[in-house]
Structures are given as C-alpha cells and as structure tokens.
Protein backbone atom coordinates (compact mmCIF):
# COMPACT_ATOMS: atom_id res chain seq x y z
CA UNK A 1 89.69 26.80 168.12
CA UNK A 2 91.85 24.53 166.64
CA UNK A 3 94.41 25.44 163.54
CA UNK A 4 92.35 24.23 160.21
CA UNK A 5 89.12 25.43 161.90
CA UNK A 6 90.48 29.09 161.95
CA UNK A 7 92.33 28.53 158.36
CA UNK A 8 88.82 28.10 157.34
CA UNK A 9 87.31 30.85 158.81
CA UNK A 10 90.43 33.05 157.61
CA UNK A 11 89.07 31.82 154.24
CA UNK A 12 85.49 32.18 153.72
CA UNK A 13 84.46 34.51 151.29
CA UNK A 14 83.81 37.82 153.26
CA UNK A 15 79.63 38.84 153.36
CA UNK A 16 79.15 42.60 152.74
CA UNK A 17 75.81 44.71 152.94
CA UNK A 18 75.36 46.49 149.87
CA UNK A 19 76.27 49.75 151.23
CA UNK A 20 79.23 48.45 152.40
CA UNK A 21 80.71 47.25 148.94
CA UNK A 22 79.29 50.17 147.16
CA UNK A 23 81.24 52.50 149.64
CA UNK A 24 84.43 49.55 148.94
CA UNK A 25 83.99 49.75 145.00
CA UNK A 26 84.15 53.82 145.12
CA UNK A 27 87.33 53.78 147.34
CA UNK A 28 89.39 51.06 145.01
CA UNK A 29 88.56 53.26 142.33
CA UNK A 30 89.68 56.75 143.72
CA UNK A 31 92.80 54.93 144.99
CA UNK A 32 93.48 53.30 141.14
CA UNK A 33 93.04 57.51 140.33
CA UNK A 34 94.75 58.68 142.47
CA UNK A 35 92.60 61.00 144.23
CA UNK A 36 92.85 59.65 147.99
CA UNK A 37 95.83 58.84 150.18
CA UNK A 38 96.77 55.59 151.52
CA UNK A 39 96.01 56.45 155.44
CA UNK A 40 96.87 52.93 156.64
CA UNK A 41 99.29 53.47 159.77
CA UNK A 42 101.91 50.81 158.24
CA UNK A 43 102.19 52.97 155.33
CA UNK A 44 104.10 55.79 157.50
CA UNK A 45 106.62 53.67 157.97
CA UNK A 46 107.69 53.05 154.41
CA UNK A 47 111.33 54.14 153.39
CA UNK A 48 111.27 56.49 149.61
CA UNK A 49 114.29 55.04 147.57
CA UNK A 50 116.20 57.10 145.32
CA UNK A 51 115.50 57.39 141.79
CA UNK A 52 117.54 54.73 139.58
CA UNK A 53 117.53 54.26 135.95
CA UNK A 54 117.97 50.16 135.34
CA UNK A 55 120.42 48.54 132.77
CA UNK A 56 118.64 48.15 129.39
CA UNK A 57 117.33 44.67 128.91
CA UNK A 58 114.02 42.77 127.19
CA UNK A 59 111.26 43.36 129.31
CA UNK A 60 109.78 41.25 131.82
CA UNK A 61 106.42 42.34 132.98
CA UNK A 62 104.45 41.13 135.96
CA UNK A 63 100.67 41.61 136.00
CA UNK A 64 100.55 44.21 132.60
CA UNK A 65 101.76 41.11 131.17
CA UNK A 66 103.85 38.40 132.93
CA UNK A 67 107.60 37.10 131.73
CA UNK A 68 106.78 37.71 127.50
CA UNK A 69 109.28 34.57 127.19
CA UNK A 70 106.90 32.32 129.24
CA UNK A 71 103.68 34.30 127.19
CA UNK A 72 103.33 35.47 130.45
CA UNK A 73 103.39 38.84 129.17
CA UNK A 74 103.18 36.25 134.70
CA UNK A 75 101.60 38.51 135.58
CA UNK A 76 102.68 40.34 138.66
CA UNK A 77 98.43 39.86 137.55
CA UNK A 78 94.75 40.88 138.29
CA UNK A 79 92.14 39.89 135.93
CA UNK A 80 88.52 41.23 137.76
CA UNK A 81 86.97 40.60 134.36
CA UNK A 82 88.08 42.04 131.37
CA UNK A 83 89.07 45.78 132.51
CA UNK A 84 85.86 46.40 135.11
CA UNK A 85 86.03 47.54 138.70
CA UNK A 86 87.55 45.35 141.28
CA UNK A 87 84.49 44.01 143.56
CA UNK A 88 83.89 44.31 147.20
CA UNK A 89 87.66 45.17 148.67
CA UNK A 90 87.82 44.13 152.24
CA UNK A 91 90.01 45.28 155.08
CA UNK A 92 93.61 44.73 154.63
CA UNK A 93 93.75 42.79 157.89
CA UNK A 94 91.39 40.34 155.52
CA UNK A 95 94.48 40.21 153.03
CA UNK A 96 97.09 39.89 155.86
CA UNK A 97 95.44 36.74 156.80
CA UNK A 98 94.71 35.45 153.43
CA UNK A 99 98.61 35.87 152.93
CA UNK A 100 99.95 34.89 156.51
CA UNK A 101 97.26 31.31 155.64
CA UNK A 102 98.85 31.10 152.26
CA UNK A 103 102.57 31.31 154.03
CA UNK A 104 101.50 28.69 156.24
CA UNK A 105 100.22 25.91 153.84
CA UNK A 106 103.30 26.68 151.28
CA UNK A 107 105.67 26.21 153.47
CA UNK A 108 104.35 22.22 154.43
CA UNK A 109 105.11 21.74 150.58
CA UNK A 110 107.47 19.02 149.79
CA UNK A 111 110.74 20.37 149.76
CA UNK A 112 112.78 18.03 147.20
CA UNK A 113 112.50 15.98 144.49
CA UNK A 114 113.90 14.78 141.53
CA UNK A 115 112.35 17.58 139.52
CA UNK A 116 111.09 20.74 140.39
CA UNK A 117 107.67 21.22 137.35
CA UNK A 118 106.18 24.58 136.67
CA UNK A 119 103.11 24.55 134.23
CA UNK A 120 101.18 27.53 132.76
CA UNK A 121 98.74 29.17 130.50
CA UNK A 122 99.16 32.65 129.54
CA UNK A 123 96.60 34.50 127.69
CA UNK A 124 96.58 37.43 125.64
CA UNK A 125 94.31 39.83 123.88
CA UNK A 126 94.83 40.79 120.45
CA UNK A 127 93.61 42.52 118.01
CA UNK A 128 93.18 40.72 114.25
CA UNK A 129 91.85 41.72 110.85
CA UNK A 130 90.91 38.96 107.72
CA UNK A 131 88.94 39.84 104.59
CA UNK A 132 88.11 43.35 105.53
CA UNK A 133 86.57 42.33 109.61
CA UNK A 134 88.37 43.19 112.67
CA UNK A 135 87.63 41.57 115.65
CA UNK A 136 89.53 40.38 119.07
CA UNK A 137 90.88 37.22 119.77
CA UNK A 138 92.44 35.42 122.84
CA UNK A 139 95.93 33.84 121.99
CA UNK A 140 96.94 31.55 124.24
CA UNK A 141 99.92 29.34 125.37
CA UNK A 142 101.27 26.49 127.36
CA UNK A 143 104.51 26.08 128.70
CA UNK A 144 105.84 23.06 131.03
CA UNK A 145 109.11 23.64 132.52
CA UNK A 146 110.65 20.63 134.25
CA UNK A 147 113.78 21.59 136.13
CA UNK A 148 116.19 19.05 137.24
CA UNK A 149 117.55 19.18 140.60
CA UNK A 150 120.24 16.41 140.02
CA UNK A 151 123.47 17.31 138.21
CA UNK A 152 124.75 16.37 135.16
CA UNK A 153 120.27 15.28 134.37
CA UNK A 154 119.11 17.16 131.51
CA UNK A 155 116.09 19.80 132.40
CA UNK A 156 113.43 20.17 129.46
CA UNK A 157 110.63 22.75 128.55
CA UNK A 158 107.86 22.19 126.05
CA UNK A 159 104.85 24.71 124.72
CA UNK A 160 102.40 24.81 122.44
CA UNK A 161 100.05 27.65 120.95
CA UNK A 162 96.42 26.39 121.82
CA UNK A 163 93.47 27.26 119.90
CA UNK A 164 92.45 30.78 119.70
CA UNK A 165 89.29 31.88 120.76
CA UNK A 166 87.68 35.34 119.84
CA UNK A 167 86.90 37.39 123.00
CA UNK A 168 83.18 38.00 122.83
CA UNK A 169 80.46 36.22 120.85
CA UNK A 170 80.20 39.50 118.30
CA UNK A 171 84.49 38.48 117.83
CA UNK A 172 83.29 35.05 117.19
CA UNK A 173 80.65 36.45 114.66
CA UNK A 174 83.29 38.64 112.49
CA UNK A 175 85.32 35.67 112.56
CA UNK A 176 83.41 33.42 110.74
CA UNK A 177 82.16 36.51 108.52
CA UNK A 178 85.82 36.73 107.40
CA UNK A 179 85.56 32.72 106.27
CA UNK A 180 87.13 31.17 109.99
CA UNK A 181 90.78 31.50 108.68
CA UNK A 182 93.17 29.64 110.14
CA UNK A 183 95.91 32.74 110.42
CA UNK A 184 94.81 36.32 111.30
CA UNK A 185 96.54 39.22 110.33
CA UNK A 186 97.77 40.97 114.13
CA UNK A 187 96.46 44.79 114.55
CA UNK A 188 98.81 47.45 115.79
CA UNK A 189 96.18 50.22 116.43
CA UNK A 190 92.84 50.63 115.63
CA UNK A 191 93.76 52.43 112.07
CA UNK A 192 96.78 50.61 111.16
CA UNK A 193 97.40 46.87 109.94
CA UNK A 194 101.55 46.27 110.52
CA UNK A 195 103.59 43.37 108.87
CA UNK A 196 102.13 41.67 105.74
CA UNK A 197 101.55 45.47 104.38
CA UNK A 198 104.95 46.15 104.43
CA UNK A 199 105.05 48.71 107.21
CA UNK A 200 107.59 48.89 110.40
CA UNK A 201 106.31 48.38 113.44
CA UNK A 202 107.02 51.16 116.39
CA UNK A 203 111.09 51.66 116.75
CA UNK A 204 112.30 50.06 119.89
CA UNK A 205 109.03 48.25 120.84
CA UNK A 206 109.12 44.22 120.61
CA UNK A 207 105.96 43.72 122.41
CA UNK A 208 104.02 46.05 119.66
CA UNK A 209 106.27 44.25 116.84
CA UNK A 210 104.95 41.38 118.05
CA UNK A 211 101.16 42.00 118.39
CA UNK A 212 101.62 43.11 115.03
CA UNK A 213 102.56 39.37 113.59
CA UNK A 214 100.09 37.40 111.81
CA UNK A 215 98.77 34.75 114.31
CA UNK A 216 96.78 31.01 114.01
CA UNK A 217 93.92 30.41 115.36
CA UNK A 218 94.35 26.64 115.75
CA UNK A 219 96.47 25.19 117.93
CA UNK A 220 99.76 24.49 116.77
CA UNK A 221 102.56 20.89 117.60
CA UNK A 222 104.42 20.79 120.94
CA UNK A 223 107.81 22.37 121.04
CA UNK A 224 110.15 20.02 123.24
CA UNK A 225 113.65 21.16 124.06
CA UNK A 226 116.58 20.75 126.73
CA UNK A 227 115.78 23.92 129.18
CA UNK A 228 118.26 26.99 128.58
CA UNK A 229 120.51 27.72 131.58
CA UNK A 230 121.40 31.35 130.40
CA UNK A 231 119.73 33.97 132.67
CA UNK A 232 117.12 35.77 132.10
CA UNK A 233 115.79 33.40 129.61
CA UNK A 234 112.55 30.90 129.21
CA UNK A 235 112.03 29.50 132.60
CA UNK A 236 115.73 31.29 134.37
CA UNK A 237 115.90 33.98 136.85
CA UNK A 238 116.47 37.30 135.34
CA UNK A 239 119.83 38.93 135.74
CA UNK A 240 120.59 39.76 139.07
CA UNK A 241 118.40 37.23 141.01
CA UNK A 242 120.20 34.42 142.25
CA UNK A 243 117.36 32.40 143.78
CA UNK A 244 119.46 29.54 145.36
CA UNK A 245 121.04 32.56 148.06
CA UNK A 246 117.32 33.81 148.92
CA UNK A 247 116.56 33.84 152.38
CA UNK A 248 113.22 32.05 154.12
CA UNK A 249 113.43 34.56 156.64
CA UNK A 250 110.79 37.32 156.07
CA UNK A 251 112.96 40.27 157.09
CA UNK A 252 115.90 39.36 155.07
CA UNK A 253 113.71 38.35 151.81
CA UNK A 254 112.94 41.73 151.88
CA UNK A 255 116.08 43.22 151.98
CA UNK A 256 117.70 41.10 149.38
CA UNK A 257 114.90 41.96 146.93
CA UNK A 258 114.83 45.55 147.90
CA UNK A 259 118.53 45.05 146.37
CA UNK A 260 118.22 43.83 143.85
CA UNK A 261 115.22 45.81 142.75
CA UNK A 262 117.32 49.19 143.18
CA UNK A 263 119.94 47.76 141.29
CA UNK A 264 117.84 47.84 138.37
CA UNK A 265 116.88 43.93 138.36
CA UNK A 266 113.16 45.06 136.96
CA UNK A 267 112.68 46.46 133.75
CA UNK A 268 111.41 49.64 135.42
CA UNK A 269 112.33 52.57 136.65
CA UNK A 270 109.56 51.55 139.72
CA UNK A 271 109.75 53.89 142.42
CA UNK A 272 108.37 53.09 146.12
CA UNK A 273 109.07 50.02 148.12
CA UNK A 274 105.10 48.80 147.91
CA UNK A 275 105.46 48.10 144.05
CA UNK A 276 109.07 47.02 144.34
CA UNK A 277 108.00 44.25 146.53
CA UNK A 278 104.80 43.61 144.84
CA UNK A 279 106.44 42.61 142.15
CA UNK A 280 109.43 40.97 143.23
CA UNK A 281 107.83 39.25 145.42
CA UNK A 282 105.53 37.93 142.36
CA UNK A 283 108.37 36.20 140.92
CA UNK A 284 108.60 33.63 143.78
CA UNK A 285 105.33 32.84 143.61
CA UNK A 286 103.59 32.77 140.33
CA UNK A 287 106.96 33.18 138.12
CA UNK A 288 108.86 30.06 136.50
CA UNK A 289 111.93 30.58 137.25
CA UNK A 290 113.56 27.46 138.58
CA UNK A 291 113.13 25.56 141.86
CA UNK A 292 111.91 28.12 144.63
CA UNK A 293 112.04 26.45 147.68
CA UNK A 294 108.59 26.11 149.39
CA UNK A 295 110.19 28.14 152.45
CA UNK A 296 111.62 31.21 149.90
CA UNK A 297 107.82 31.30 148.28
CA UNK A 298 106.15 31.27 152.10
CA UNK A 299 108.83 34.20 153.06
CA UNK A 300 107.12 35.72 150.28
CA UNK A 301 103.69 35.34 150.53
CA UNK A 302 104.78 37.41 154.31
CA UNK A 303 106.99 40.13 152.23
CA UNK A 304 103.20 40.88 150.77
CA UNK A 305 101.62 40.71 153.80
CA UNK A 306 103.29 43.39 155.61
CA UNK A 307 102.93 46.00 152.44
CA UNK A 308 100.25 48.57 153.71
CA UNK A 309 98.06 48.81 150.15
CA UNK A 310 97.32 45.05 149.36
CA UNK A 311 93.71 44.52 149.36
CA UNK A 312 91.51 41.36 149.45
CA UNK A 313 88.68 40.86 147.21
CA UNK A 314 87.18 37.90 148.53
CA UNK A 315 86.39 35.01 146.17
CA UNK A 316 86.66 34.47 142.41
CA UNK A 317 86.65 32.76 139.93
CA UNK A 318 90.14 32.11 137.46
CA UNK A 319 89.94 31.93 133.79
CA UNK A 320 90.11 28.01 134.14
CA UNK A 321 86.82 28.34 136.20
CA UNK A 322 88.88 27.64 139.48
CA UNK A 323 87.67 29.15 142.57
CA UNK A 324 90.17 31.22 144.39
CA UNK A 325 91.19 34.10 147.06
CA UNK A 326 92.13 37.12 144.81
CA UNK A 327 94.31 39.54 146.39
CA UNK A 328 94.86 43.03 144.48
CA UNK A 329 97.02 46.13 144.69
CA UNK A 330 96.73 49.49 142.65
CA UNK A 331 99.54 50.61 140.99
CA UNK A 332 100.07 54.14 139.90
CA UNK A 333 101.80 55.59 136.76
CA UNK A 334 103.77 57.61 139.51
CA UNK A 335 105.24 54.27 140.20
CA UNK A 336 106.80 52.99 136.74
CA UNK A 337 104.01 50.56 136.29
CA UNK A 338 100.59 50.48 134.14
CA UNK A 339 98.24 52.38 136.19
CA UNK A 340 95.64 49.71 137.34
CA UNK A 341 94.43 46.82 139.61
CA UNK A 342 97.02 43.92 139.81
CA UNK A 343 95.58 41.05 141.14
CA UNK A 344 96.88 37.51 142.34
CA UNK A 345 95.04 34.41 142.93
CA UNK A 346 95.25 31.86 145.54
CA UNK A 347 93.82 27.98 146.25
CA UNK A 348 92.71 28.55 149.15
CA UNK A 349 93.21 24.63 150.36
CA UNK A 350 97.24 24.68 149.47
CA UNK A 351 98.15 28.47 149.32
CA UNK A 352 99.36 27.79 145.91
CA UNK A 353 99.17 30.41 143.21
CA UNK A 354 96.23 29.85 140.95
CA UNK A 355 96.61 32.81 138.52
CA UNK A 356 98.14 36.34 138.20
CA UNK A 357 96.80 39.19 136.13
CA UNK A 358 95.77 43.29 135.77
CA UNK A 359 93.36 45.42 135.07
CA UNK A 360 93.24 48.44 134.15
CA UNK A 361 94.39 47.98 130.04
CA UNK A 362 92.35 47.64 126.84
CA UNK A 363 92.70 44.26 126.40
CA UNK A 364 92.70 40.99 128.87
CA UNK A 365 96.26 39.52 129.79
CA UNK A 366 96.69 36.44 132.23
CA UNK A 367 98.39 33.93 133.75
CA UNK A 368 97.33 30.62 134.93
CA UNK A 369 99.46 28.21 137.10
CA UNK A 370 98.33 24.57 136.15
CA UNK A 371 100.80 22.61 138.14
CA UNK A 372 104.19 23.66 140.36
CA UNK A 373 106.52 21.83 142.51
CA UNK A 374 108.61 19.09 143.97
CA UNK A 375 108.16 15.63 142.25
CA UNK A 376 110.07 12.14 141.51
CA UNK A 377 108.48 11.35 138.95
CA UNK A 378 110.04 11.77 135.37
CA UNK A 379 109.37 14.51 132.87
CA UNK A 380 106.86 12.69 129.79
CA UNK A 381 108.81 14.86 127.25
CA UNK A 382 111.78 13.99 127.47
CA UNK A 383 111.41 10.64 126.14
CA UNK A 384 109.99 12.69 123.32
C-alpha cells in the first residue's frame, strides 16, 4: 500500500453501528464527569508534577477562549455545536493516526519565506440588552498577523470587528424587536446590565469587564499597525516561551514545554502532564505567535499523539463550513481548566489547523485559522 493511499484510509471518516456510538457518546460524557477512569495502558506511565502557583499575568486561554488579545479568547478549542455532546468518539489509536498523518503533511510545509502570515476569526458569545429585549449575539473578529523574517523589515497586524450576528433565529427576532441598533448594551449576568448604568464590573475580572462593554453590531474599519515585539502581546509568545530554541524532536518538545509549563508560563495553576501538553502544545499549532517552524508544529502534532486521553471524533464541520478531522480531550476542573470537551480541528489534505474551540460553557467561543505560513509575497497592509 503505498504512502497517500494509507494517509487516506488513516482519514476517512470512521463508520459506527448505532450501538457502537451510543455506547461512545455515554463514555465521553462520564469521562467529561468524572465518573470513570482513564484505563488506557499509556496513561500509567504519566509522571504527577508538583503543585505550582504561576506569576500573575493577563490571561491567555486556549479552548475556554483562545489568546483574548488575538479575540481568541485560540482556543486550546472544541466547538461540537454550541455546548452538546461530543459525537461518536473513536479509539485513540484513530486519534494517534489522525495526529502522526497531521505530523507528516506539516512537516513538508515550506520552511522560509519572506514573511511568516497567520490569519484568524475568533468568535464569541455574548449576551446584549436594547430597549428592554435581551438576546445573544456572536461578536466576531479578524486579525492578520504578518511577521517578518528579515531584519531591520517592519512586521504589521491588522483587525477588524465583523458584523455581529445574533445566535439563534429567536436572537435575531428580539433584535429587530429592539429597532436593529447598531450598538448593544453587553450583559454581565442574567439579572444585571454593567457599564452604561453606572455599575462596576466584578473586581479583578477583565474578561467579565469586558463582556460587560457596549458592543456594534456592524462591522467596524480595519486597524493597521507595525506588529508589537513585546512578549506576551498581540501576535508574541507569552513570557517564558522562546519559540526560536524549540526543538523538532518529539521527546525534547516535550520536555521544554513541560518546563516551561511548571514554571508558571500558563495562566493556570493546571495540574497533570495530559492538560499541560494539551495546551502547550496548542500554541504551536493553532496560536499566532510568530514564525513556528513547520518541523516545531509537526513535533507537536506527535507531543499530542502520545497523550493517553485524546480522542477522535471523526469528521466535522468548522464554523466556516470547512470539513475537518476534530480531535477532542476532556478536561477536568481537577485540572485548572473549564471542565469540558476541548476540541481541535484539522484539514485533513495539509494537516493544517482549521479551528480550535470547547465545549462545555454557556455560550459558543471559537477560533478559526484562515491562512498560516511561509510566503514571499508582501503584506497588502502595509502599503496601507
């Protein structure tokens, strides 16, 4: 059999008898609960760090809501349709090969260029009140990153706030009640309106302060800027994570982000290995930050493979309506991380990442990966 005859076959969506994905759908769920133990043999073999309490900084979330700079509020991140059940898990020798495919096909990527472009949409739920209706609405965002790779050439980010759209048609329905404003009022709870009435928003949290903003609802002009260098800000590594000194080989990619996780590079605590590397491993591959070389990104597509509670749930379909390998993993509030099903997305043709997500909340929270990589040819904005 030759090599893209078995890629394909590694690929095809997986065909299970009802029974069988019933039985699958009640297992995902007692694992996301906590009521049954990972039995996989791998998972004996897992070290326990020590507890460590990381270095105050903003928050970057992966998969409850990816980098908040990027609106990725990226992940790590993943979206089975607006909070239901993950469908029809498959073995996680089905995931290993999804993965070890992925690995494969990323690391044939170009490995240079001029610039290195990362493009995304990140979507967010929110909640919005005008002229006495509430109703949901999904904000959403684009950001293009074009990183130089030349010194002394100027890098350059743009974004813009796209359209609105309420969630469901009855959203749609309260909107237009309330006279289709162009700005909505944000909604901190489900009792309490926060910012144009005066009131505080929660002490200490910026992500509630800022669902509590008013919002538009039409799209709003391109920002264009020269890309900030500082870490740890739009598009940069955060602190900690020097990307250039990342190994390609698998073994030592996981050590060096084992490190750096422990050293409180997330904005944890997050206990175990399993959602250490989960997430870590995330920022390779569906993050912006900065050139990743296709080799570092393939290493990591392997550091997932070898974790003993990634799951494979066959084929779906992203938020853009692209068609995709979704591979999920359950994380626990016994972990530092939103209890729920974090999912990742993958072309199957190029192993690139096609969106990252979770489950598991009230409201929906993605991010889409329109365009990554190598490429000579010149950024359109910064002639802007």
């Amino acid at each position: 059999m030759n090599e893209l005859k078995m890629i394909e076959q590694i690929f095809a969506e997986p065909k299970a008898g009802p029974e069988v994905a019933a039985s699958g759908r009640a297992r995902l769920l007692r694992l996301a609960n906590g009521d049954e133990p990972d039995t996989s043999p791998r998972s004996t073999n897992r070290r326990t760090p020590g507890r460590w309490s990381p270095k105050p900084r903003w928050r970057w979330v992966l998969g409850a809501g990816l980098p908040p700079v990027v609106a990725a509020g990226v992940a790590a991140v993943m979206l089975a349709g607006n909070g239901a059940a993950p469908a029809s898990p498959t073995s996680d020798r089905q995931a290993r090969h999804i993965l070890l495919a992925a690995a494969t096909r990323t690391a044939a990527a170009a490995p240079a260029g001029r610039y290195f472009r990362f493009s995304t949409e990140a979507g967010r739920e929110r909640r919005g009140s005008a002229a006495g209706h509430r109703f949901r609405v999904v904000t959403r965002v684009v950001e293009d990153l074009w990183y130089s790779t030349s010194p002394g050439v100027t890098s350059w980010e743009s974004s813009q706030e796209l359209a609105s759209r309420p969630a469901t048609p009855a959203d749609a329905e309260a909107w237009r009640a309330a006279g289709s404003p162009a700005w909505v009022q944000g909604v901190c709870s489900q009792s309490t309106v926060v910012g144009g009435s005066g009131k505080n928003p929660p002490d200490g949290d910026r992500e509630a302060s800022l669902r509590c903003q008013p919002f538009p609802m039409r799209p709003r002009p391109v920002r264009i800027a020269p890309l900030s260098t500082a870490p740890g800000m739009m598009g940069q590594p955060p602190s900690g994570l020097n990307v250039a000194k990342l190994s390609d080989d698998t073994a030592t990619l996981r050590r060096q982000l084992l490190a750096w996780t422990r050293s409180g590079g997330l904005m944890g605590p997050v206990e175990g290995d399993s959602a250490q590397l989960w997430t870590a491993a995330l920022y390779l591959i569906a993050v912006p930050i900065g050139p990743v070389r296709p080799a570092v990104r393939a290493a990591a597509y392997r550091v997932l493979a070898d974790l003993p509670d990634v799951r494979s749930l066959g084929m779906v379909t992203d938020q853009r309506g692209r068609r995709g390998q979704a591979l999920t993993r359950i994380g626990k509030g016994s972990e530092g991380v939103g209890p729920g099903a974090y999912r990742l997305v993958i072309d199957p043709r190029t192993g690139a990442p096609l969106e990252s997500g979770m489950t598991g909340t009230k409201d929906l929270e993605y991010t889409s990966v329109l365009d990554f990589g190598y490429t000579d040819q010149a950024p359109p904005i910064a002639g802007k």
